[in-house]
N, C-alpha and C. Protein backbone atom coordinates (compact mmCIF):
# COMPACT_ATOMS: atom_id res chain seq x y z
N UNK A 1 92.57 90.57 84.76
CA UNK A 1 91.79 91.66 85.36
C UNK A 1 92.01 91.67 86.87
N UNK A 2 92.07 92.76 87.43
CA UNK A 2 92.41 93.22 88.68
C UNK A 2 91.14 93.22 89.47
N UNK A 3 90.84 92.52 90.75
CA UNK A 3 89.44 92.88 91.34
C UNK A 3 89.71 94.09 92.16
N UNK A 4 88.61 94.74 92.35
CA UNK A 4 88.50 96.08 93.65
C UNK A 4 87.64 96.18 93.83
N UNK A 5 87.47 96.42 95.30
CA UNK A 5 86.18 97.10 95.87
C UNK A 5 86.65 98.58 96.10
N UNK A 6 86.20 99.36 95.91
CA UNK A 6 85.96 100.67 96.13
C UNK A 6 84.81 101.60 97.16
N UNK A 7 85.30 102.26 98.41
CA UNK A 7 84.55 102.97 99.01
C UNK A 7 83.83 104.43 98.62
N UNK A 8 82.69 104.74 98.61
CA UNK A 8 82.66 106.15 98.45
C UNK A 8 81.86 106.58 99.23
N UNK A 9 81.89 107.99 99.61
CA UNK A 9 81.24 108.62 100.46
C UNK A 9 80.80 110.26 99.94
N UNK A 10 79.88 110.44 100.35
CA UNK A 10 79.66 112.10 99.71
C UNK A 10 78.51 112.74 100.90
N UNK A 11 78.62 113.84 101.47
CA UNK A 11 78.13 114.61 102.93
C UNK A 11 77.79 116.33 102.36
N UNK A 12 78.22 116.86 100.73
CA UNK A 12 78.29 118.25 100.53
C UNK A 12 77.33 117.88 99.32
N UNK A 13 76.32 118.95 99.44
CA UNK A 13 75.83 119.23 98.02
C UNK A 13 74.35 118.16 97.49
N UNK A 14 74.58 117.76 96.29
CA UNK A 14 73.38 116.44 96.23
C UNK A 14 73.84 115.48 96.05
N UNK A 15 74.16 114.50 97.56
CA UNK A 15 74.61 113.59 97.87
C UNK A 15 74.93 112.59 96.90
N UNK A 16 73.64 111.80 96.68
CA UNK A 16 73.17 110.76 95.86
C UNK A 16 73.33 111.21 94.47
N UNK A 17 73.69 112.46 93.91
CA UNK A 17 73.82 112.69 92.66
C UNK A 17 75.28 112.40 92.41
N UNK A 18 76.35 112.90 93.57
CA UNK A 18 77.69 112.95 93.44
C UNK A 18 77.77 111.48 93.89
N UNK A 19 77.18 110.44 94.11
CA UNK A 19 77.89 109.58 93.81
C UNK A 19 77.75 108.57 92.87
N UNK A 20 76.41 108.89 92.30
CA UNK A 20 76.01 108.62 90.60
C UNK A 20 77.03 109.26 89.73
N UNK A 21 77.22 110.17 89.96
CA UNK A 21 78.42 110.91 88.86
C UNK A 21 79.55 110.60 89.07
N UNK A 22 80.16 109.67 90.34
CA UNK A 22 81.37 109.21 90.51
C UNK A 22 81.30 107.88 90.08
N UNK A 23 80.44 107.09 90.32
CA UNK A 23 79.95 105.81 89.59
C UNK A 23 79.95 105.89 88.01
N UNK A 24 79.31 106.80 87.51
CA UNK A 24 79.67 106.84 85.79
C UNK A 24 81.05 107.27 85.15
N UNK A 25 81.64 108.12 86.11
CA UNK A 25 82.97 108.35 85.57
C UNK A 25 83.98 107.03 86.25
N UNK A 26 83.82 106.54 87.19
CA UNK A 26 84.45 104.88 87.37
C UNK A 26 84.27 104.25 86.39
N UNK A 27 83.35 103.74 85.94
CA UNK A 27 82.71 102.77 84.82
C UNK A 27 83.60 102.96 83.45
N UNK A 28 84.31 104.11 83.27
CA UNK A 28 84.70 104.24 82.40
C UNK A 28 86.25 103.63 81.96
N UNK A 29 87.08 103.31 83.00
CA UNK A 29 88.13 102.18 83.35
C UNK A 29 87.89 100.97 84.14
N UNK A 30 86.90 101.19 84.87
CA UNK A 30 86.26 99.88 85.96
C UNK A 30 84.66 99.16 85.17
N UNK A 31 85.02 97.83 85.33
CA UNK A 31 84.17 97.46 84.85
C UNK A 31 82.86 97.03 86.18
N UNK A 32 82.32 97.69 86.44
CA UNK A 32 81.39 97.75 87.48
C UNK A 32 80.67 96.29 87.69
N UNK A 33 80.81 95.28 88.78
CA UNK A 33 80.02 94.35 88.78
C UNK A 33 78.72 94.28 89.56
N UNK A 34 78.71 95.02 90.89
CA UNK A 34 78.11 94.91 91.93
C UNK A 34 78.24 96.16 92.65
N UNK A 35 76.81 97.10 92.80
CA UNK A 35 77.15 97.88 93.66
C UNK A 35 76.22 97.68 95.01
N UNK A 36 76.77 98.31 95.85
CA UNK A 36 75.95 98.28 97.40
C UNK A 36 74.59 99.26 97.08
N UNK A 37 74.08 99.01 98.01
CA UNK A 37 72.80 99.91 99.21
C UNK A 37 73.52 101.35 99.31
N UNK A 38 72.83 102.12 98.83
CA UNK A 38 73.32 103.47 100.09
C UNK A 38 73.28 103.53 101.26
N UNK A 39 73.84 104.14 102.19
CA UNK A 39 73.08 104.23 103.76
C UNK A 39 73.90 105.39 104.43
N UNK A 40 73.24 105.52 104.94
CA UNK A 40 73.27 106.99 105.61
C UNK A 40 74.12 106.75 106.98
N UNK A 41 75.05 107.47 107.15
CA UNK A 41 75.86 107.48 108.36
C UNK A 41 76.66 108.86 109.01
N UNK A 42 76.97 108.62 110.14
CA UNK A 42 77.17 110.04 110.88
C UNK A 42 78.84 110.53 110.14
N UNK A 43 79.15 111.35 110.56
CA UNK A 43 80.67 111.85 109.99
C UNK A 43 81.35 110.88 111.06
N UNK A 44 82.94 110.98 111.03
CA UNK A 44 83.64 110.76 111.75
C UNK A 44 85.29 111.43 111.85
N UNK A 45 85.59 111.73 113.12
CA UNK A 45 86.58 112.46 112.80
C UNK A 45 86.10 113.89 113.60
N UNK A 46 85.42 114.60 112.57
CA UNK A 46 84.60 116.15 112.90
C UNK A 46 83.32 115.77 112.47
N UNK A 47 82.55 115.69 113.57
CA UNK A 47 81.11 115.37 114.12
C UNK A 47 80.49 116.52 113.37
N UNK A 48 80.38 118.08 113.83
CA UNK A 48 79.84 118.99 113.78
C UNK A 48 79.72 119.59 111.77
N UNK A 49 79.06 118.36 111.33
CA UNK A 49 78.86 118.36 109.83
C UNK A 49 77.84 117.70 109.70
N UNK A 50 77.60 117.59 108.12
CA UNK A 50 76.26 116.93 107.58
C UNK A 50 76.65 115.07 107.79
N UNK A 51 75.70 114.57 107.27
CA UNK A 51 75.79 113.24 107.58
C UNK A 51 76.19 112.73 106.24
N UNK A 52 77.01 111.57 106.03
CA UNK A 52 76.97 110.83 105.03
C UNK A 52 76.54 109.61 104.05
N UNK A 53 76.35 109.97 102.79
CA UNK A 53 76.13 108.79 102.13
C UNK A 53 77.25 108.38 101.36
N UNK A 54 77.20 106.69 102.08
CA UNK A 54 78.25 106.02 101.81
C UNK A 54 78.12 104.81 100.84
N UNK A 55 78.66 104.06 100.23
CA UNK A 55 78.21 102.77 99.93
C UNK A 55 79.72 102.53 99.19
N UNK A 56 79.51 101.33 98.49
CA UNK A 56 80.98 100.52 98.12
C UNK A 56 80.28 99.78 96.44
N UNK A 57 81.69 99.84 95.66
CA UNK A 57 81.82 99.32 94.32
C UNK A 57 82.98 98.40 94.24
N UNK A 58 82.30 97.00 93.94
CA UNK A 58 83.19 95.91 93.21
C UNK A 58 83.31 95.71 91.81
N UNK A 59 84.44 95.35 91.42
CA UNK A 59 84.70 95.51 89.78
C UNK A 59 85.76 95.13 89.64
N UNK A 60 86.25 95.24 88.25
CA UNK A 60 87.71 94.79 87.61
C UNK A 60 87.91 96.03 86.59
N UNK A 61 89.30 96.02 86.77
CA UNK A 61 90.13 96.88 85.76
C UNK A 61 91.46 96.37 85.54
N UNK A 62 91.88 96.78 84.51
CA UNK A 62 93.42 96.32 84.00
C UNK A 62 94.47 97.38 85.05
N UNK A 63 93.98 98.98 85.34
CA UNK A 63 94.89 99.47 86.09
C UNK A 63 95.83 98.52 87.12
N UNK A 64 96.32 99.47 87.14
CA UNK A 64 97.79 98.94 88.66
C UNK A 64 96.89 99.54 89.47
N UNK A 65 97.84 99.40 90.63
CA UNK A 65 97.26 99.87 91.96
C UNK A 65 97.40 101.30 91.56
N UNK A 66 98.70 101.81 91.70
CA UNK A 66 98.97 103.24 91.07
C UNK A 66 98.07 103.96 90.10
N UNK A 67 97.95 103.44 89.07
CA UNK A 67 97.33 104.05 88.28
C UNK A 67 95.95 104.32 88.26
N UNK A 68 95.57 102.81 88.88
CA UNK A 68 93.98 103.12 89.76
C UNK A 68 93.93 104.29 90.78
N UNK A 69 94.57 104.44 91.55
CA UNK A 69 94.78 105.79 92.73
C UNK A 69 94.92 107.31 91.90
N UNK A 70 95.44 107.60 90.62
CA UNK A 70 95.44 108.45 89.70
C UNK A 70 93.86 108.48 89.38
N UNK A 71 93.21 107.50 89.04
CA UNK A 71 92.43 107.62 87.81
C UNK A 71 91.01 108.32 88.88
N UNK A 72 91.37 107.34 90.23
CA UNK A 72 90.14 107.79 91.05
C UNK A 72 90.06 109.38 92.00
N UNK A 73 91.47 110.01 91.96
CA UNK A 73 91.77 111.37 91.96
C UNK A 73 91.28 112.47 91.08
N UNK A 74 91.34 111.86 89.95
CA UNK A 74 90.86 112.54 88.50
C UNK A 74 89.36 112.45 88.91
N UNK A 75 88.73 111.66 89.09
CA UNK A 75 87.49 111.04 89.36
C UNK A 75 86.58 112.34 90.63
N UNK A 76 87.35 111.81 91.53
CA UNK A 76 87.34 113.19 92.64
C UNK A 76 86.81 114.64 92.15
N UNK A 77 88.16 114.78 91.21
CA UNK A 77 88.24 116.34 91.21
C UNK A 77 86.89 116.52 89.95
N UNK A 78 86.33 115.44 89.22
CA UNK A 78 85.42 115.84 88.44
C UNK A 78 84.28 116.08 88.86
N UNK A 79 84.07 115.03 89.76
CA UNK A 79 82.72 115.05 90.47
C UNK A 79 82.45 117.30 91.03
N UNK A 80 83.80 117.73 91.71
CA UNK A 80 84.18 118.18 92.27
C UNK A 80 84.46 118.74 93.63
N UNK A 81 85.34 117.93 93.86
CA UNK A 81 85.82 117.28 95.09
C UNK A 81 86.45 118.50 95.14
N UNK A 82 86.25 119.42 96.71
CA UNK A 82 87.07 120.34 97.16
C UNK A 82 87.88 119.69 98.80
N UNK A 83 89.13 120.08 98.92
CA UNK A 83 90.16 119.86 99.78
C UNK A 83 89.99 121.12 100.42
N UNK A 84 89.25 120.36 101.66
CA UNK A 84 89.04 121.71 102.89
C UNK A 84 90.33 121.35 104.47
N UNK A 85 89.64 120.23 104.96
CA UNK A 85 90.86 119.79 105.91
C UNK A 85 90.11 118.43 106.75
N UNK A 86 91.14 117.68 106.89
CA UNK A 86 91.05 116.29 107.72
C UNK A 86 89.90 116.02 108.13
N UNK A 87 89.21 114.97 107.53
CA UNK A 87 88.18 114.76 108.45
C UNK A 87 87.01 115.18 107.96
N UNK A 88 86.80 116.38 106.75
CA UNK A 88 85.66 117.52 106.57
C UNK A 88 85.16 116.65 105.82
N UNK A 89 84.03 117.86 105.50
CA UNK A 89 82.96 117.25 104.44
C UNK A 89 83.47 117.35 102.78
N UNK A 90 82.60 116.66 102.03
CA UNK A 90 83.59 115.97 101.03
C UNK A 90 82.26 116.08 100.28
N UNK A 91 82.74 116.19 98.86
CA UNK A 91 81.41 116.18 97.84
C UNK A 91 81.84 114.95 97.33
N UNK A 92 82.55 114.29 97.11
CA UNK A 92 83.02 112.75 96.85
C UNK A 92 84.32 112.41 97.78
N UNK A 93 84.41 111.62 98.10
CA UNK A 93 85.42 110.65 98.65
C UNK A 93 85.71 109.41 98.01
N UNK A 94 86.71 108.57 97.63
CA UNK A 94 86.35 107.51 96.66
C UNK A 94 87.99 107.01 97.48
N UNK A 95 87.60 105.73 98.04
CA UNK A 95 88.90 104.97 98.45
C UNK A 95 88.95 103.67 97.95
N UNK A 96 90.56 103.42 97.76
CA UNK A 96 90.55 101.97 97.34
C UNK A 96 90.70 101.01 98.51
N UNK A 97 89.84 100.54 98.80
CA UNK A 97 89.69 99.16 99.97
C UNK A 97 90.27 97.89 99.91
N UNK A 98 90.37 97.53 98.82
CA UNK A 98 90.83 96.02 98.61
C UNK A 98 91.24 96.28 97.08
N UNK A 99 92.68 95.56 96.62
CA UNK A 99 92.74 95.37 95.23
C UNK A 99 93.39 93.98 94.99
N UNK A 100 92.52 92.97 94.85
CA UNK A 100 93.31 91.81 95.18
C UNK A 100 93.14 91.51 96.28
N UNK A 101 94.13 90.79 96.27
CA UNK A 101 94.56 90.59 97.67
C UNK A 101 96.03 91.14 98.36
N UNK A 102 96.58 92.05 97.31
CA UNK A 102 97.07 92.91 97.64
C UNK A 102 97.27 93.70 98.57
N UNK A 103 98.56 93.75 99.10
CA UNK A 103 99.58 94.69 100.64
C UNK A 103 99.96 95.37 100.31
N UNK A 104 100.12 96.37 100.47
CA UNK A 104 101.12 97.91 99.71
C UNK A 104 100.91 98.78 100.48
N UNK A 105 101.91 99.10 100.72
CA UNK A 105 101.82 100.74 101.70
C UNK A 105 103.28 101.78 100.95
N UNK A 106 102.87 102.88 100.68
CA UNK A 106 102.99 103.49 100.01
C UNK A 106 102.99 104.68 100.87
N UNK A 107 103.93 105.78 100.52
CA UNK A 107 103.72 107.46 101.16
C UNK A 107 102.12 107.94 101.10
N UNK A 108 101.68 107.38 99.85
CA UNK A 108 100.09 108.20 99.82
C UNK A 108 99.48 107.08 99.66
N UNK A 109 99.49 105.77 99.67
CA UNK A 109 98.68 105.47 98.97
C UNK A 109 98.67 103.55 99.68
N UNK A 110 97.78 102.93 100.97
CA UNK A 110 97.94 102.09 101.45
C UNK A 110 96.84 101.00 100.96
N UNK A 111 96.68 99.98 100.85
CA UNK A 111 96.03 98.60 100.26
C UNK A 111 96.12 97.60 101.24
N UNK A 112 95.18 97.14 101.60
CA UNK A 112 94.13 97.70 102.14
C UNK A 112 93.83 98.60 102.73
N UNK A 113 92.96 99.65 102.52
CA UNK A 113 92.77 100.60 103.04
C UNK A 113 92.58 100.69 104.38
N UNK A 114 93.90 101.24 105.26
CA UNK A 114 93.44 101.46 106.52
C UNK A 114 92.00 101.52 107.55
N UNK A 115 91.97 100.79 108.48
CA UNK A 115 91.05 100.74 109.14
C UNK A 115 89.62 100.76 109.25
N UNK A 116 89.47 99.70 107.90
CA UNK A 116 88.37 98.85 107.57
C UNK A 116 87.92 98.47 108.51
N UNK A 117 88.41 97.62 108.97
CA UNK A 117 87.89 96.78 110.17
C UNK A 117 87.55 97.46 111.23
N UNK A 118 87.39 98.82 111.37
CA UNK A 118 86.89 99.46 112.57
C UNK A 118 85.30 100.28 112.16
N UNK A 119 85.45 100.53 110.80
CA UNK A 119 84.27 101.31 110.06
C UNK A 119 83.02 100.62 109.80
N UNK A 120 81.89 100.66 110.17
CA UNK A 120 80.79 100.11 110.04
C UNK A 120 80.39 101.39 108.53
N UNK A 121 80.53 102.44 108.71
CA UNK A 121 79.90 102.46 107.13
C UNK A 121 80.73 102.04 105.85
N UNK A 122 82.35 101.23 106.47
CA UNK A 122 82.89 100.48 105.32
C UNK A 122 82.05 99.31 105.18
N UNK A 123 82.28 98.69 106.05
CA UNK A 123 81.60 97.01 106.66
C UNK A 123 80.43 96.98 105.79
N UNK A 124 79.12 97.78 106.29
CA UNK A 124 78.71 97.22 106.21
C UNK A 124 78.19 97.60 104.57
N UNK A 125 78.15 98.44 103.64
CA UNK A 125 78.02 98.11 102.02
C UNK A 125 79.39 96.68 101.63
N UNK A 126 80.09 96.93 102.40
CA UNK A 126 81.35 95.42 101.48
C UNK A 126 80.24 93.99 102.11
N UNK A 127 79.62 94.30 103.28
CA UNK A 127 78.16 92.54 103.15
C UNK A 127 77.75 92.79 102.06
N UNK A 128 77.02 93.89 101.93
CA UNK A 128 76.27 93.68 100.30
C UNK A 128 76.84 92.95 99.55
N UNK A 129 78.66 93.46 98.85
CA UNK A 129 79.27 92.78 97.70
C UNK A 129 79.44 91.68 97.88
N UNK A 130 80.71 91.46 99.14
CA UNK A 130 80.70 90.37 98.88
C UNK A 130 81.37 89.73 101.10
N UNK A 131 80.57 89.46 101.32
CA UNK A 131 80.82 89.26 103.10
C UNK A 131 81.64 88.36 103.53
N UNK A 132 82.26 87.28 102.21
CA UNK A 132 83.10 86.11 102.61
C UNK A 132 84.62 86.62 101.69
N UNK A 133 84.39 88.02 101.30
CA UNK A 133 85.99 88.74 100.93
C UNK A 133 86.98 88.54 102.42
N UNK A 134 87.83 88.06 102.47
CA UNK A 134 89.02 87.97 103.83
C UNK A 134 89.47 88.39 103.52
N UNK A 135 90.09 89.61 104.15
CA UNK A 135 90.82 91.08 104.45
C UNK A 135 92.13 90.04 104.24
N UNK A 136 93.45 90.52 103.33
CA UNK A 136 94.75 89.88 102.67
C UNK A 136 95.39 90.01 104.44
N UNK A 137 94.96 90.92 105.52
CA UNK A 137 96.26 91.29 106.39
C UNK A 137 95.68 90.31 107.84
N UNK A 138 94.37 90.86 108.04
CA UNK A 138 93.83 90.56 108.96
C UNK A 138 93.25 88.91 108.86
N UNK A 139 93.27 88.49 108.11
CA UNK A 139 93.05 86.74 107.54
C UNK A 139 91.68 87.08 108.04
N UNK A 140 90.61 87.74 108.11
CA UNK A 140 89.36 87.32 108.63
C UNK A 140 88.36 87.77 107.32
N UNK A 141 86.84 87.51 107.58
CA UNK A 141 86.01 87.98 106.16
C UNK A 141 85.85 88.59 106.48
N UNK A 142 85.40 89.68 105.62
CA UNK A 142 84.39 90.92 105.95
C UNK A 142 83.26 90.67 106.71
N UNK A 143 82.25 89.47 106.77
CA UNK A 143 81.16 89.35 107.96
C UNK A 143 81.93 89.40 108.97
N UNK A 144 83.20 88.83 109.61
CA UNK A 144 83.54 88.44 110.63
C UNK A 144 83.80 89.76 111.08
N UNK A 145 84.57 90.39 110.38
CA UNK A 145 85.04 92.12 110.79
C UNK A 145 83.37 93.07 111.28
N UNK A 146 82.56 92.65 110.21
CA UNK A 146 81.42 93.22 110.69
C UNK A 146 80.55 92.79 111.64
N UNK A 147 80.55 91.68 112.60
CA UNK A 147 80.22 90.88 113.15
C UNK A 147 81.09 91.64 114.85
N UNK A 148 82.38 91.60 114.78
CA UNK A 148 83.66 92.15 115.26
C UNK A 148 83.21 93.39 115.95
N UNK A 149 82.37 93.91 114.91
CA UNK A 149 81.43 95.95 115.56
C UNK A 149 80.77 95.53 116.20
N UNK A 150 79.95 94.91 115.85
CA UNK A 150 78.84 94.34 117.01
C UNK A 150 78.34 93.85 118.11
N UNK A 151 79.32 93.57 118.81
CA UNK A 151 79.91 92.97 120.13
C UNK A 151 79.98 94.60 120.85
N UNK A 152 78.83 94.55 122.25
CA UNK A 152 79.40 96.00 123.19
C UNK A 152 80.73 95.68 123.63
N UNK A 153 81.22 96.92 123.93
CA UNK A 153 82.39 97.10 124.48
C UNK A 153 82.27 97.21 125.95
């Protein structure tokens, strides 16, 4: 079995419903172990939108990386996920964060998910799961990365 944490986020519509309905249609190849806290966070990217609810899912599945990135597209478009532009608001968002400990970069499709380590509404649902996960690239844990935000600049 393959471990993953999974990000999701949803800012359009009834928040907390779309990501109950992305959570039950996961469950259906992912075997769900642990989910986070919701919490509420600003957009990023394009400010001038609703705010988001974010949180993160750990689990196992037999998928590949690939086929996991298919299944959670499908996943997307059920909830129904519309493609407006970069950055916008999103009735689901669902990223793969960690699979393994797995490196892959790919045309569409990168492992670990880019720029974790800068996102406090990644950070901080992956304390919930699991805070002593060490990022495969960056050799550090997830507390340390979240620890890392916290320091003024």
């Amino acid at each position: 079995m393959n471990k993953v944490f999974l990000g999701l986020g949803s800012n359009v519509g009834d928040r907390e419903k779309n990501l109950k309905e992305a959570i039950n249609l996961l469950s259906e190849k992912i075997n769900i172990i642990k989910l986070s806290k919701i919490y509420e966070t600003k957009p990023v990217g394009v400010e001038n939108q609703p705010d988001f609810l974010n949180m993160a899912v750990f689990g196992e599945t037999t998928l590949d990386p690939v086929n996991l990135f298919s299944f959670v597209k499908e996943v997307e478009k059920k909830v129904g996920r519309v493609e407006r532009y970069r950055w916008g608001p999103r009735e689901i968002d669902i990223d793969i964060l960690f699979f393994n400990d797995l490196v892959l970069e790919l045309e569409y499709l990168q492992i670990p998910h880019p720029r974790i380590h800068e996102r406090d509404f990644v950070l901080k649902p992956l304390m919930d799961l699991d805070p002593d996960f060490v990022h495969p690239v960056l050799k550090k844990s997830v507390r340390e990365l979240y620890n890392l935000l916290q320091i003024p600049a």
